[in-house]
Protein backbone atom coordinates (compact mmCIF):
# COMPACT_ATOMS: atom_id res chain seq x y z
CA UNK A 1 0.00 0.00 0.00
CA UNK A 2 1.57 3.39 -0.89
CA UNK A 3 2.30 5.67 2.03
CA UNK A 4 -0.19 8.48 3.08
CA UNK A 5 0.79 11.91 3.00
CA UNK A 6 -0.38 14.58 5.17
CA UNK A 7 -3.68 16.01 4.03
CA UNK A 8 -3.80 18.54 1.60
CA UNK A 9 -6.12 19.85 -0.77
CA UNK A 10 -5.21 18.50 -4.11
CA UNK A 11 -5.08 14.73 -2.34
CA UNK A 12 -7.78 12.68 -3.98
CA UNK A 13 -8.39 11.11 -0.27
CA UNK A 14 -8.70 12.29 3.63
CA UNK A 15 -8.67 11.08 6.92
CA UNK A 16 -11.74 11.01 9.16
CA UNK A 17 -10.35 11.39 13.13
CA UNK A 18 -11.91 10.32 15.85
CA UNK A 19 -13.78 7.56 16.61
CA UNK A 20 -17.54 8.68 15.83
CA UNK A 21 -16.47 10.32 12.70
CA UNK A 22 -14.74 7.15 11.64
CA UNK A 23 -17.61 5.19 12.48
CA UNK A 24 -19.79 7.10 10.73
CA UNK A 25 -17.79 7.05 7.39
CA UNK A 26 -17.71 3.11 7.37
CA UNK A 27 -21.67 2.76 8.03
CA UNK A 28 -22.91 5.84 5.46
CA UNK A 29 -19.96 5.39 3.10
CA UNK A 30 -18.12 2.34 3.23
CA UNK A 31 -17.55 2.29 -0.52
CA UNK A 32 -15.47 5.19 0.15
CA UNK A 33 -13.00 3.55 2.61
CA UNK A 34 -9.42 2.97 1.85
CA UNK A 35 -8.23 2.33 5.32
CA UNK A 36 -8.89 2.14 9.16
CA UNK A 37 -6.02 3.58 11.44
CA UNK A 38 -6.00 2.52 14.89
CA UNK A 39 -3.77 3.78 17.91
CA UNK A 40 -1.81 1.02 19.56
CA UNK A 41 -3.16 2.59 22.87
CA UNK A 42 -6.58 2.17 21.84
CA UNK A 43 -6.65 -1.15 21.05
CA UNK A 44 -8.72 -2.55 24.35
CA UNK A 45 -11.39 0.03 24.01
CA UNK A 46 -14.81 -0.57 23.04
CA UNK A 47 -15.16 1.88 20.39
CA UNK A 48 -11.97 0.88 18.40
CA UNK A 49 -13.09 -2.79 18.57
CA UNK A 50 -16.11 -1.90 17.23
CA UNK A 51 -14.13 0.10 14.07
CA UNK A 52 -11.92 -3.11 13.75
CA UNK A 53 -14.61 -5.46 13.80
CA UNK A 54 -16.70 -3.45 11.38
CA UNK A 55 -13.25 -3.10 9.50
CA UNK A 56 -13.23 -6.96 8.99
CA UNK A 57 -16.83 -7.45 7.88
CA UNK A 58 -16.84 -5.00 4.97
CA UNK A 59 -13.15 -5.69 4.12
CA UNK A 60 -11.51 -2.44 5.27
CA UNK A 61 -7.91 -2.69 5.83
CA UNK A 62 -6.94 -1.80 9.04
CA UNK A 63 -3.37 -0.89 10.25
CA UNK A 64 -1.57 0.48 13.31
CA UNK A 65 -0.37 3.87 12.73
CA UNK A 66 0.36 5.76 15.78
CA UNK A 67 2.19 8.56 14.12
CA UNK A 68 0.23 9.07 11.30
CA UNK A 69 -2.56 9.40 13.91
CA UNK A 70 -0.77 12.28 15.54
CA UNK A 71 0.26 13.86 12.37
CA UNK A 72 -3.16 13.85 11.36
CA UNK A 73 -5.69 14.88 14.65
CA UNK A 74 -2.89 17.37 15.92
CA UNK A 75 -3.55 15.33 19.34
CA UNK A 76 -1.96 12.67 20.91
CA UNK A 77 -5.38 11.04 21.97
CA UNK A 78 -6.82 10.19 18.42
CA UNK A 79 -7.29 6.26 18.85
CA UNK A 80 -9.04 5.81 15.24
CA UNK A 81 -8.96 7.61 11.97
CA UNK A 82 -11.06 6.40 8.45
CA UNK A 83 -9.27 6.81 5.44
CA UNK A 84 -11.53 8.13 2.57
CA UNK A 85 -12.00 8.59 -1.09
CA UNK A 86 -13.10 11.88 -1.96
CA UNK A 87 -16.07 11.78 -4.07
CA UNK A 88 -18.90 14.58 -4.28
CA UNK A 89 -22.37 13.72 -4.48
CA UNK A 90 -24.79 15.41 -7.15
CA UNK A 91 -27.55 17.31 -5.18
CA UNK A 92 -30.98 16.38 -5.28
CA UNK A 93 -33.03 19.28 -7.53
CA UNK A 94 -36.30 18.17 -5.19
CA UNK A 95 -34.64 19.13 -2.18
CA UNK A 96 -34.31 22.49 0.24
CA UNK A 97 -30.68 23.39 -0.21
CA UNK A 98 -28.53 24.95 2.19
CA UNK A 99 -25.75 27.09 -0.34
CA UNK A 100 -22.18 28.39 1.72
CA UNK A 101 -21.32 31.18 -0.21
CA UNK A 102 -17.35 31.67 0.83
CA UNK A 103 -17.80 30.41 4.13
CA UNK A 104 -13.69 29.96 5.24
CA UNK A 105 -13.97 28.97 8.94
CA UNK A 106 -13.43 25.03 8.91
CA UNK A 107 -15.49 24.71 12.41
CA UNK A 108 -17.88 27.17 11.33
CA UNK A 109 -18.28 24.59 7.95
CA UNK A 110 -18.30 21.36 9.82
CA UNK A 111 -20.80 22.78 12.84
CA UNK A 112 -23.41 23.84 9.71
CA UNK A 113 -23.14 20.57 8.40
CA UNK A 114 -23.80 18.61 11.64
CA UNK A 115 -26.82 21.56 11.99
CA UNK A 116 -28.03 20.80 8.26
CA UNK A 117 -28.02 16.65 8.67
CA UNK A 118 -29.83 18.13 12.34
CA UNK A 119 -32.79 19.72 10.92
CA UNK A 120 -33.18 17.39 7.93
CA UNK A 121 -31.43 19.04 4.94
CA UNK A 122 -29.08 16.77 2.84
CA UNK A 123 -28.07 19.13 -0.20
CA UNK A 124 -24.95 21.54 0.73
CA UNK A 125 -23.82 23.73 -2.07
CA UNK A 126 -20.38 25.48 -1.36
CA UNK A 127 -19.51 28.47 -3.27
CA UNK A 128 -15.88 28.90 -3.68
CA UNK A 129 -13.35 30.14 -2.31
CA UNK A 130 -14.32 28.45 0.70
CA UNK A 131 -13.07 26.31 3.36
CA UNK A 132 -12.07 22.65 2.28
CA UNK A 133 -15.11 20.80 3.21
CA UNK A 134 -12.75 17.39 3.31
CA UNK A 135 -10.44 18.66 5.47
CA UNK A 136 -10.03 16.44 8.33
CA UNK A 137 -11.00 19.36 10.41
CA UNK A 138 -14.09 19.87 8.47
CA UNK A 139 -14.54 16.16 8.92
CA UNK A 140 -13.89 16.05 12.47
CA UNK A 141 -16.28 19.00 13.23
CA UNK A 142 -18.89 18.07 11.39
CA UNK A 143 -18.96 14.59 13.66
CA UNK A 144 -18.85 12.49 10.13
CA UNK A 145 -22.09 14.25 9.25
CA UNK A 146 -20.39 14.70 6.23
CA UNK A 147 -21.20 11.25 4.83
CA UNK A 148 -24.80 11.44 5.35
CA UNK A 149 -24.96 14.52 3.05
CA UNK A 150 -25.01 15.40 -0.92
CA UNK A 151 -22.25 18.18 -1.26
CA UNK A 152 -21.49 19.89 -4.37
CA UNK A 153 -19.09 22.89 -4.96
CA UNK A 154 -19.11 25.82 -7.60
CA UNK A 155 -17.04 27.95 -8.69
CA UNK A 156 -19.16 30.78 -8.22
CA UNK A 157 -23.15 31.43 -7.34
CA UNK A 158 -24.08 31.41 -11.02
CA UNK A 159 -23.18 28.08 -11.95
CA UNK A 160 -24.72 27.09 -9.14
CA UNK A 161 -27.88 29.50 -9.90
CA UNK A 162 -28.14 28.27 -13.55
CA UNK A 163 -28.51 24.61 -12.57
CA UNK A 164 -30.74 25.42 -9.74
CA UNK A 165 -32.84 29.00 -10.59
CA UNK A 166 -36.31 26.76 -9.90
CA UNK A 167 -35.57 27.28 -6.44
CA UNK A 168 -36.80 30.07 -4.39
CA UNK A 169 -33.81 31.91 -2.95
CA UNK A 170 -33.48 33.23 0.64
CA UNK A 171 -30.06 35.27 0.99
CA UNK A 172 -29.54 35.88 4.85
CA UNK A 173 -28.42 39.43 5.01
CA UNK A 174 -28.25 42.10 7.82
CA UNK A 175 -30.55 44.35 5.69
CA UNK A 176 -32.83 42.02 4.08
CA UNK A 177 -35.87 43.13 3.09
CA UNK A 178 -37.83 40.61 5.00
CA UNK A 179 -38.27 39.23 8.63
CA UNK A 180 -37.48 35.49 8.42
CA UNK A 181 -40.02 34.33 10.30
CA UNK A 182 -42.52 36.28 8.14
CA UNK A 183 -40.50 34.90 4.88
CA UNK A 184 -40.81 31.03 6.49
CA UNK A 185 -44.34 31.52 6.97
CA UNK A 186 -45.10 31.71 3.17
CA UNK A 187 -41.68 30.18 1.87
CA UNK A 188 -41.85 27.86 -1.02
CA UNK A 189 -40.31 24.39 -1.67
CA UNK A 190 -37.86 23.61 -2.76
CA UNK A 191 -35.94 26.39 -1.27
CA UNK A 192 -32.23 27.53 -1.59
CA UNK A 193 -31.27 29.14 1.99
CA UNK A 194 -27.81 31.12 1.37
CA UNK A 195 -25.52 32.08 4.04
CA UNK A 196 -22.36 34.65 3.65
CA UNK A 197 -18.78 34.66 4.49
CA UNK A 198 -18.32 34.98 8.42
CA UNK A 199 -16.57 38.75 8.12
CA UNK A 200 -18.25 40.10 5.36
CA UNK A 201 -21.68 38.43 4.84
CA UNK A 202 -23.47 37.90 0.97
CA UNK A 203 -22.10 40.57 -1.41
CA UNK A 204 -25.03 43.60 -1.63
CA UNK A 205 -25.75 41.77 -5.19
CA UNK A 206 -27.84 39.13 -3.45
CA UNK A 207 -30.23 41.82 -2.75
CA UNK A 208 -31.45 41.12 -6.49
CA UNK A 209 -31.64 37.43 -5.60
CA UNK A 210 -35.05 35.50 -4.70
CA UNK A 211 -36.31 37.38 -1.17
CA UNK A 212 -33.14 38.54 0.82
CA UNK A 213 -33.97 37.90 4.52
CA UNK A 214 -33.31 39.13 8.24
CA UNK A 215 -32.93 37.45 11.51
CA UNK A 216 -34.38 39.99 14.02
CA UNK A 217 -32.06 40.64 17.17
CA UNK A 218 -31.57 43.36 19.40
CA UNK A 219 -29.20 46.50 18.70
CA UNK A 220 -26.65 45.40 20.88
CA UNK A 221 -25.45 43.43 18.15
CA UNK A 222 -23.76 43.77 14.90
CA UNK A 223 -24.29 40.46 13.92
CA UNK A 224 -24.65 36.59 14.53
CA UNK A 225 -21.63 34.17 14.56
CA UNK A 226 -22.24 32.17 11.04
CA UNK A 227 -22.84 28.70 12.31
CA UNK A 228 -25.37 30.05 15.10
CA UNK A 229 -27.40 32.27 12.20
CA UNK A 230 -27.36 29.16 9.71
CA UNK A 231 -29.12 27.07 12.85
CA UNK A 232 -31.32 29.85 13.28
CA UNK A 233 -32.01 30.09 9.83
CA UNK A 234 -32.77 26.15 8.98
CA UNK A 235 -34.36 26.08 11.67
CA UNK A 236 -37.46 28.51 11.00
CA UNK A 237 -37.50 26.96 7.78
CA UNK A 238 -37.76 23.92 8.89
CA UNK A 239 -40.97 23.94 11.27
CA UNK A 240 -43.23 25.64 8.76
């Protein structure tokens, strides 16, 4: 087996750390796995016997790699680690859609998609530049929600817009033009919710796109942390 490098972008595989995450990869997307690293410290514990057992009945190769598991996690505690093909999934045209335009905090990414898989929404469109949504980081924060979701990424909003325009569009912006409760009230499926870049929010373009919407708060704040507005967000959308 050739050796594995330390993540980076242009890899054509990543690593899944931690023991959930891992787990999670080889139940929603074992046709993914390449490999299952273990810690030699782990060994006796529950969860890893689990991985290693699971390992063996779908045919996953599983090795003891201590320092690959450090290099990887950053920690010296990472007893597990799924190896993974990368492989986006095509996003369902039926379906709400929850679109990242040039989101680049990797916790920020991986808490919305844990929030998304959450409230029931499976179709993540990333907008680019953006955070690497496979970077073990990504992975890690997301709690392998990643491999329960379809995630696509464009190059910009059009090429995502021309391929999905049926949608109606709900930009979350500080000065939309709408309440969001008022706008999930009457929203329409399937819907496209869009969420801006932590610092700067959606470009004042999006104001020409679908109904651009608010979150009510109180004046004592500029603005939401991204991850915590996206919740908010799916969220009213959600229960209507």
């Amino acid at each position: 087996m050739p050796a594995l490098e330390a993540y980076k972008r242009e890899l054509d595989y990543s690593y899944a750390p931690g023991l959930f995450p891992s787990l999670e990869a080889m139940t929603k997307r074992p046709e993914l796995m390449r490999r299952l690293l273990v810690s030699s410290r782990g060994q006796d514990s529950e969860g890893v016997k689990k991985l290693i057992a699971l390992a063996e009945e779908k045919h996953i190769r599983v090795e003891i790699a201590d320092k690959a598991l450090s290099r990887i996690s950053g920690k010296d505690n990472c007893f597990a680690a799924a190896v993974f093909e990368k492989r986006p999934l095509p996003l369902d045209g039926a379906c709400d859609h929850i679109v990242l335009h040039h989101i680049s905090d990797q916790g920020n990414l991986g808490t919305i998609l844990r929030t998304a898989l959450g409230f029931g929404y499976h179709d993540i469109a990333i907008i680019r530049p953006a955070a690497d949504v496979y970077d073990p980081k990504v992975v890690r924060a997301s709690m392998g929600a990643l491999f329960s979701l379809r995630v696509s990424e464009y190059g910009d909003f059009s090429a995502y817009w021309q391929e999905f325009a049926p949608h109606a569009a709900y930009p979350f912006m500080l000065d939309g033009s709408v309440q969001m409760d008022d706008a999930a009230k009457d929203a329409s499926h399937p819907c496209a919710l869009i969420f801006g870049n932590e610092g700067s929010g959606l470009p004042p373009e999006f104001q020409q796109v679908g109904q651009p919407v608010r979150i009510p708060s109180s004046d004592e704040v500029d603005s939401l942390n991204l991850a915590i507005a996206a919740a908010i967000g799916m969220y009213a959308f959600r229960k209507r």
